[in-house]
Protein backbone atom coordinates (compact mmCIF):
# COMPACT_ATOMS: atom_id res chain seq x y z
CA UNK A 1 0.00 0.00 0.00
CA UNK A 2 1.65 3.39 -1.31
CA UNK A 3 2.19 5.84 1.66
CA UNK A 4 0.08 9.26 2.08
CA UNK A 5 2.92 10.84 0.76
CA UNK A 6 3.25 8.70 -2.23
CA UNK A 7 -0.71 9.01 -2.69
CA UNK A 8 -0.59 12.55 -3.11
CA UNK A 9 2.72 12.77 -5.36
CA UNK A 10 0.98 10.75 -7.50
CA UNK A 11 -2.24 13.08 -7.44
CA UNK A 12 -0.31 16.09 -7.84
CA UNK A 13 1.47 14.61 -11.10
CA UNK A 14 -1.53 13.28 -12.33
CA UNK A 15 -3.22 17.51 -12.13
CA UNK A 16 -0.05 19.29 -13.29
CA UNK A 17 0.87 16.36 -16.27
CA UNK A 18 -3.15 16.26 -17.78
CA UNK A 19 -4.06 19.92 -17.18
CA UNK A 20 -4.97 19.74 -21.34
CA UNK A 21 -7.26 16.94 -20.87
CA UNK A 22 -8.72 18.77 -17.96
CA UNK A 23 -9.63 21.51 -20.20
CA UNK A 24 -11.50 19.24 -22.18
CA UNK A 25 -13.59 17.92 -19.39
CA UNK A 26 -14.25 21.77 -18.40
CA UNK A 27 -15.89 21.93 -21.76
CA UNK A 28 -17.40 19.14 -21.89
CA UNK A 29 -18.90 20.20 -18.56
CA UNK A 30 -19.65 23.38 -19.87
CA UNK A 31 -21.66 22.20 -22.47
CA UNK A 32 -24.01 20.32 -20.07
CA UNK A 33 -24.28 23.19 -17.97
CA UNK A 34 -25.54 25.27 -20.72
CA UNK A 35 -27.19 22.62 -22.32
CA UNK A 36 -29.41 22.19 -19.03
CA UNK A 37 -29.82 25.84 -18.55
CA UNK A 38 -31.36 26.30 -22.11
CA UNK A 39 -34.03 23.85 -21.57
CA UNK A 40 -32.00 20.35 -22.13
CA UNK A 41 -33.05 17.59 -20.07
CA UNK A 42 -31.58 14.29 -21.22
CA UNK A 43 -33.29 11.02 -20.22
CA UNK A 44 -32.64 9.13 -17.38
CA UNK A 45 -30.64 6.25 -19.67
CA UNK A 46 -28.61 8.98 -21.02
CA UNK A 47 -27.90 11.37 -18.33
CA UNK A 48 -27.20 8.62 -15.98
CA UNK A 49 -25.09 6.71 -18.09
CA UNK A 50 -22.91 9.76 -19.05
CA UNK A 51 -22.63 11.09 -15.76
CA UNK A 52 -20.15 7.99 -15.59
CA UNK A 53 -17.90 8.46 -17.81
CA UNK A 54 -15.18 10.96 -15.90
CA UNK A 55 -14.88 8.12 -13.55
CA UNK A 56 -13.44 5.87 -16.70
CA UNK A 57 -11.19 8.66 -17.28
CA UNK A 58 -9.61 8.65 -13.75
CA UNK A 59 -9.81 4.83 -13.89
CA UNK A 60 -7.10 5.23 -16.99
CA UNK A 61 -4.97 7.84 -15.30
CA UNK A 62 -4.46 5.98 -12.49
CA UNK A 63 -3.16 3.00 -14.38
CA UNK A 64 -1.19 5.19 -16.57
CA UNK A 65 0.32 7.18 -13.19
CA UNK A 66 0.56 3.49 -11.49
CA UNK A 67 -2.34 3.84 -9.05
CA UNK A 68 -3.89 0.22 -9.40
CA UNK A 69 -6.50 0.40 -6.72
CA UNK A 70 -8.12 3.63 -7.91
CA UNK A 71 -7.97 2.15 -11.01
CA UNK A 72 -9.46 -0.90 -10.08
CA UNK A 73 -11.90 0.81 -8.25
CA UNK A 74 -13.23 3.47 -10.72
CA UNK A 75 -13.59 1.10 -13.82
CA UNK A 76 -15.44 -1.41 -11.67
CA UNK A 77 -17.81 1.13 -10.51
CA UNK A 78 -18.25 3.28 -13.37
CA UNK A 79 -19.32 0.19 -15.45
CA UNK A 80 -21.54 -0.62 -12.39
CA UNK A 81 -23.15 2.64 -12.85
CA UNK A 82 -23.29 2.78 -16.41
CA UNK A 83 -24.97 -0.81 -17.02
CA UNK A 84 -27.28 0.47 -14.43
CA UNK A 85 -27.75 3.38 -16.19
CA UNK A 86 -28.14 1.74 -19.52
CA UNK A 87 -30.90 -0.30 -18.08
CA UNK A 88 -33.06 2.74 -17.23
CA UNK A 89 -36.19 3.62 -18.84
CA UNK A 90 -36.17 6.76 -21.53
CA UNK A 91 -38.38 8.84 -18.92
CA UNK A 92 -37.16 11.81 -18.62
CA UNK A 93 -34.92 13.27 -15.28
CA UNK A 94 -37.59 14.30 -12.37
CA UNK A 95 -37.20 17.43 -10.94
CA UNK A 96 -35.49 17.75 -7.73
CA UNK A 97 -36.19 19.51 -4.32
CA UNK A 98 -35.46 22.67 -3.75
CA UNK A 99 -32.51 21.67 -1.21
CA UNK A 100 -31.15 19.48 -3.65
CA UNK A 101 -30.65 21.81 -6.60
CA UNK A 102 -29.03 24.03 -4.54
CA UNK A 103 -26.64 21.56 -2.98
CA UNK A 104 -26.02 19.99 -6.54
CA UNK A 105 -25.02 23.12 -7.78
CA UNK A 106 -22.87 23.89 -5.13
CA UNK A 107 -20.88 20.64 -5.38
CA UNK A 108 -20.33 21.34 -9.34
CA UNK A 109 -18.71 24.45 -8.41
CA UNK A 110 -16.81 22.97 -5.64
CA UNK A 111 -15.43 19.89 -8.57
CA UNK A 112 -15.10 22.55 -10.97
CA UNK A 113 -12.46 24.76 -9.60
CA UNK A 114 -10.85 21.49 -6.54
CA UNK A 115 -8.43 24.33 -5.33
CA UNK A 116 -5.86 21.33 -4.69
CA UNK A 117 -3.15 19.63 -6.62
CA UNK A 118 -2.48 21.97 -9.44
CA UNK A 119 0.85 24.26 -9.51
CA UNK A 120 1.52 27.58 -10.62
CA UNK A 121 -0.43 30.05 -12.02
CA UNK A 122 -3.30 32.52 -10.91
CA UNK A 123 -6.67 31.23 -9.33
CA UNK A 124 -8.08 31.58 -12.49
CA UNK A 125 -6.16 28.48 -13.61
CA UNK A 126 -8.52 26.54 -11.27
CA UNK A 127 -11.68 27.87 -13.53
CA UNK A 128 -10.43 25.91 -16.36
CA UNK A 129 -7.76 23.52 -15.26
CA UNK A 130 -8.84 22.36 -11.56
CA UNK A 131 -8.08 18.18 -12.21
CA UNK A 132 -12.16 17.64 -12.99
CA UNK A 133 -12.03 13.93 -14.55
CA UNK A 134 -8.43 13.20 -13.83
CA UNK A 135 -7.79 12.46 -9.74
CA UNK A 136 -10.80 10.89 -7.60
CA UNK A 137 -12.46 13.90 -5.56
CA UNK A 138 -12.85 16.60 -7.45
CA UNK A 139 -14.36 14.11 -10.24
CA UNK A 140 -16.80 12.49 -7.69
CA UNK A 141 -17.59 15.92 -6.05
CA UNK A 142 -19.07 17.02 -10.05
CA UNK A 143 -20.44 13.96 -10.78
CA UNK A 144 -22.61 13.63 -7.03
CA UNK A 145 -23.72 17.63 -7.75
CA UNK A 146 -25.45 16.23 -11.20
CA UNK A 147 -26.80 13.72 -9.56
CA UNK A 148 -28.12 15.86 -6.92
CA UNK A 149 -29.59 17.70 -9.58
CA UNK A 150 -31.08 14.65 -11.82
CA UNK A 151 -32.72 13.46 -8.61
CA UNK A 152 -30.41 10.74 -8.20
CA UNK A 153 -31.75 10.10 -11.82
CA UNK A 154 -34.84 8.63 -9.74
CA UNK A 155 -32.46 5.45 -9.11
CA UNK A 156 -31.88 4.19 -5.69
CA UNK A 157 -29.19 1.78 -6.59
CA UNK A 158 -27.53 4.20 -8.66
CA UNK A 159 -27.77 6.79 -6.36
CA UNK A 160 -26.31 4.61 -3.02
CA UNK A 161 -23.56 3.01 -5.14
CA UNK A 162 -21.97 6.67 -6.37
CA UNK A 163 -22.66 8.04 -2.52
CA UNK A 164 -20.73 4.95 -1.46
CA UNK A 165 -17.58 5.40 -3.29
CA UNK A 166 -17.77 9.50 -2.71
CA UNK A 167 -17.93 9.10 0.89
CA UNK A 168 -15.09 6.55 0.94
CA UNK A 169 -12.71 9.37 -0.84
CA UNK A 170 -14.29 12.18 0.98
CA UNK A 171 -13.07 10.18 4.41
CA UNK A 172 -9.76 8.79 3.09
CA UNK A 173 -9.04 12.23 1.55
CA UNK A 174 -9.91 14.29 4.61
CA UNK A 175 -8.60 11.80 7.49
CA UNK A 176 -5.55 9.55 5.51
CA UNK A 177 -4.05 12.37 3.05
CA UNK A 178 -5.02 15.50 5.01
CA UNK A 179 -6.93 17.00 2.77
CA UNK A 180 -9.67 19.11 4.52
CA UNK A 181 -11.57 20.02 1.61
CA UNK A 182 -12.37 16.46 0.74
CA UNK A 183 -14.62 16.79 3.93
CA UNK A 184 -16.85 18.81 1.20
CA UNK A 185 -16.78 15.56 -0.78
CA UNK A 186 -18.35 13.76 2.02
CA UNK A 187 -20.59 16.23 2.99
CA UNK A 188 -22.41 15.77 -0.71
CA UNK A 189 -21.80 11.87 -0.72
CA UNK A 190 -24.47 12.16 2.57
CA UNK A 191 -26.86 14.40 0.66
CA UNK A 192 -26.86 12.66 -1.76
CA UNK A 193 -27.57 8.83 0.63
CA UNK A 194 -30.25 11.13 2.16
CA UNK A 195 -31.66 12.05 -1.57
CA UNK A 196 -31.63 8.10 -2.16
CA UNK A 197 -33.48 7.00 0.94
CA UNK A 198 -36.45 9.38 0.53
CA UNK A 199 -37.12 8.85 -3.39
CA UNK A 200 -40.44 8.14 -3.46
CA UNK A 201 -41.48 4.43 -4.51
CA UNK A 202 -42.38 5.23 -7.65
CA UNK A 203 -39.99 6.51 -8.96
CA UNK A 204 -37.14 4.09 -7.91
CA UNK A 205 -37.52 1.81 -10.85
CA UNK A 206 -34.68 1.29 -12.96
């Protein structure tokens, strides 16, 4: 088992070596964002399914930067999630509480600009660089405000599986590596639990 120290090199190499693919999560990002703000509102299938897909892309930088247990990890759940997704019905995304819209968006933000890892530069780099879709928290932090947002794309399982992993990062982040903004990370992993437990019967089907 790699020490903290090791951990974080590792992380740190990972946000300051991939800062261009970053950038092309950021827009990818951005285009949801807008796309949702304009009146887009994918179906659950889709949006649940694609919501995935950053966690394949820290699954294959953490092989490539010789992490093998977040590796591991993230492909096996991110292919959990997505054949869960996949087997979704073409309804589309329920609106979500009040609480959890706001919550959701707040968790975006916080993925969006992870003040952690990256080197040199302004605080502007973070708006457009921050390691979204290349190291675990920040990607899990974006991915659990969507969900937030979708309503936990009205899927129980889906919805406890991705709280699962983001509260095991947002604890081994905050209390193993000592970093205290991963406690944000946990924070939104219990939201979104809480989110899970109270969708209403009927809208639980996958």
């Amino acid at each position: 088992m790699p020490t903290p120290t090791e951990i974080l090199n590792g992380l740190a190499l990972t946000a300051n070596e991939m800062t261009a693919l970053a950038v092309v999560w950021h827009v990818f990002a951005a285009l949801a964002i807008i796309g949702i703000i304009f009146g887009w509102r994918p179906s659950r299938k889709t949006g649940a399914s694609l919501s995935a897909l950053p966690l394949l892309s820290v699954s294959v930088l953490a092989w490539i930067y010789s992490n093998p247990f977040n590796g591991t990890v993230f492909l096996l759940f991110a292919v959990v999630l997505i054949i869960i997704g996949l087997r979704m019905p073409h309804e589309k995304i329920q609106k979500a509480p009040t609480w959890a819209l706001i919550f959701g968006a707040l968790m975006i933000v916080f993925g969006w600009i992870y003040p952690h890892f990256l080197e040199g530069g302004s605080w502007f780099k973070y708006l457009y660089a921050a390691p979204l879709g290349l190291i675990p928290c920040p990607t899990l932090s974006f991915t659990i405000g969507f969900a937030l947002i979708a309503n936990g794309f009205s899927s129980r399982a889906w919805s406890i599986i991705l709280a699962a992993i983001g509260a095991f990062y947002g604890i081994f982040g905050a209390f193993r590596l000592g970093v205290h903004i991963d406690f944000v990370l946990l924070a939104g992993s219990l939201l979104l639990l809480i989110q899970a437990i109270t969708l209403k019967p009927s809208l639980t089907k996958s």
